[in-house]
Each structure stands twice: as structure tokens, then as C-alpha cells.
Protein backbone atom coordinates (compact mmCIF):
# COMPACT_ATOMS: atom_id res chain seq x y z
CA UNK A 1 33.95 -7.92 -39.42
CA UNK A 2 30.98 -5.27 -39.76
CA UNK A 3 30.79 -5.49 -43.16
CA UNK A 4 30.32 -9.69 -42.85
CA UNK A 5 27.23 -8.46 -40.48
CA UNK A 6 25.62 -6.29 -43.41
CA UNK A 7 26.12 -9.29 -45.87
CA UNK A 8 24.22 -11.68 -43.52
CA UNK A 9 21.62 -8.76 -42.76
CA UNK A 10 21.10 -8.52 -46.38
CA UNK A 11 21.09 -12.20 -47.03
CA UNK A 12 18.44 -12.49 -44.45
CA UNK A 13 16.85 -9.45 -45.98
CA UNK A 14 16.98 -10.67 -49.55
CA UNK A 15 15.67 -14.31 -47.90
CA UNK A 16 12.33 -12.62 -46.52
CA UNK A 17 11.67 -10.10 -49.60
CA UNK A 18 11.74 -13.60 -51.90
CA UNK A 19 9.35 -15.34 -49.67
CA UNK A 20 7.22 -12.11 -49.21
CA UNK A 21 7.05 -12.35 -53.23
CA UNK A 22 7.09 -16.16 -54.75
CA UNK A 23 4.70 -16.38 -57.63
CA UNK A 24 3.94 -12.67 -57.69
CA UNK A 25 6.23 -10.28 -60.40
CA UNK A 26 5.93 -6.62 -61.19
CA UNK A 27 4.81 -5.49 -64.21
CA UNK A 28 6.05 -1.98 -65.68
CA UNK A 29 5.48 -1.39 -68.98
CA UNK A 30 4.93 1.77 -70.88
CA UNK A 31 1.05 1.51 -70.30
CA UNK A 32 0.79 -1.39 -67.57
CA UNK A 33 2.03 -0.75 -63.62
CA UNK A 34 0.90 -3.60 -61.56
CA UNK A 35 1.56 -7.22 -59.69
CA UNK A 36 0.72 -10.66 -61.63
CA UNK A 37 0.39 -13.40 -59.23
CA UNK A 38 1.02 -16.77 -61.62
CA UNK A 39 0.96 -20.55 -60.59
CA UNK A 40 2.27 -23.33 -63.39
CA UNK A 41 2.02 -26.98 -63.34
CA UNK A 42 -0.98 -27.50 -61.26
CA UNK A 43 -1.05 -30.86 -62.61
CA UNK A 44 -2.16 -30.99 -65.99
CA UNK A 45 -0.11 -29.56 -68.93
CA UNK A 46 -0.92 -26.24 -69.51
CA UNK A 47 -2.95 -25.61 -66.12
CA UNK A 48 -1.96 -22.07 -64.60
CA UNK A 49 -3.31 -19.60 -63.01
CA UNK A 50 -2.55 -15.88 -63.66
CA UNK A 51 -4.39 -12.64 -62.46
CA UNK A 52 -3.27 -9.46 -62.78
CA UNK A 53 -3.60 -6.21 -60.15
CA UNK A 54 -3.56 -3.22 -61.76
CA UNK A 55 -1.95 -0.14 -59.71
CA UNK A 56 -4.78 2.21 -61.03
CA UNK A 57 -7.84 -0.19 -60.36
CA UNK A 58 -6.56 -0.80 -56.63
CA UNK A 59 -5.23 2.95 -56.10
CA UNK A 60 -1.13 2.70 -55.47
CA UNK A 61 1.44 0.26 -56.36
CA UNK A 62 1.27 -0.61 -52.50
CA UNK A 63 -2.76 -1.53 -52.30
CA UNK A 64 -2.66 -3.60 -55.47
CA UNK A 65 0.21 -5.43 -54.21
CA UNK A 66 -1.45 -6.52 -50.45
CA UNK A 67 -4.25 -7.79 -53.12
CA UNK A 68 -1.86 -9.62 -55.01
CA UNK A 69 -0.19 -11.01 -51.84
CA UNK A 70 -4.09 -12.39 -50.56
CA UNK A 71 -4.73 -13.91 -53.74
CA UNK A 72 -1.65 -15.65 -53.90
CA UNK A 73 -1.91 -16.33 -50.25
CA UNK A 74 -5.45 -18.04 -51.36
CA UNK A 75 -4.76 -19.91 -53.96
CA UNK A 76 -1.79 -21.51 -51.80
CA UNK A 77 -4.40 -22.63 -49.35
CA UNK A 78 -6.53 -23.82 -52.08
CA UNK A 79 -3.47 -25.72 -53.22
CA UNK A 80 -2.76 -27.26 -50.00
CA UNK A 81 -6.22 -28.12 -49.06
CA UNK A 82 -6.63 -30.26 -52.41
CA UNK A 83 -9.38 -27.67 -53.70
CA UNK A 84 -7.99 -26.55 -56.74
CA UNK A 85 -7.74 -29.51 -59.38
């Protein structure tokens, strides 16, 4: 029965990291460490939006990805507001 418990607390887990991270992905390559926050079909083919947070620029992996998170948060609000067309 316990381990049932630690699958749903994972589930849930799992649940809030996805939400916490929808439209933003990690980038690691051999030179580049940092969060892209991207947004496709906006409407017209070929509108996105893509900006990228470099770990260096912002300081740790952790600071450039609470300025990934407020962009992202932004341009949702833009989104739902009808301000970005």
C-alpha cells in the first residue's frame, strides 16, 4: 500500500514540475547551459517566440531559470490579454 502512496506523490510531483515548466526546455550543450522559453502557433504560420537565458549572463542555472519562468509567465498574460498578435 505505501508504495501506491509514493506513485501518487510522484504523479502529483511529476504533475507540478510539468506545469512549473510548459514552454520552457533546458539547454546543455558542450558550449551552451541555459533555459529557452518558446511559444508556436500564435496564429500565423511560422509566428513563435523564442528567447534564450543563458546560465552565465544571469549567474546560476537557478537565476536564469526564475527569468525564464517571468518571461514565459509574461508572454502568457500577453497571450491572454489579446496583446500579442
Amino acid at each position: 500500500m505505501k508504495k501506491h502512496a509514493t506513485s501518487i506523490e510522484s504523479a502529483t510531483t511529476r504533475a507540478g514540475v510539468l506545469k512549473h515548466m510548459k514552454h520552457i526546455t533546458r539547454v546543455d550543450g558542450p558550449t551552451t547551459h541555459g533555459y529557452q522559453v518558446r511559444f508556436y502557433g500564435l496564429g500565423h504560420p511560422g509566428d513563435a517566440i523564442s528567447r534564450y537565458f543563458g546560465d552565465p549572463r544571469y549567474g546560476s542555472p537557478a537565476k536564469a531559470l526564475r527569468a525564464a519562468v517571468k518571461c514565459r509567465n509574461a508572454v502568457l498574460k500577453d497571450l491572454r490579454s489579446g496583446g500579442l498578435k
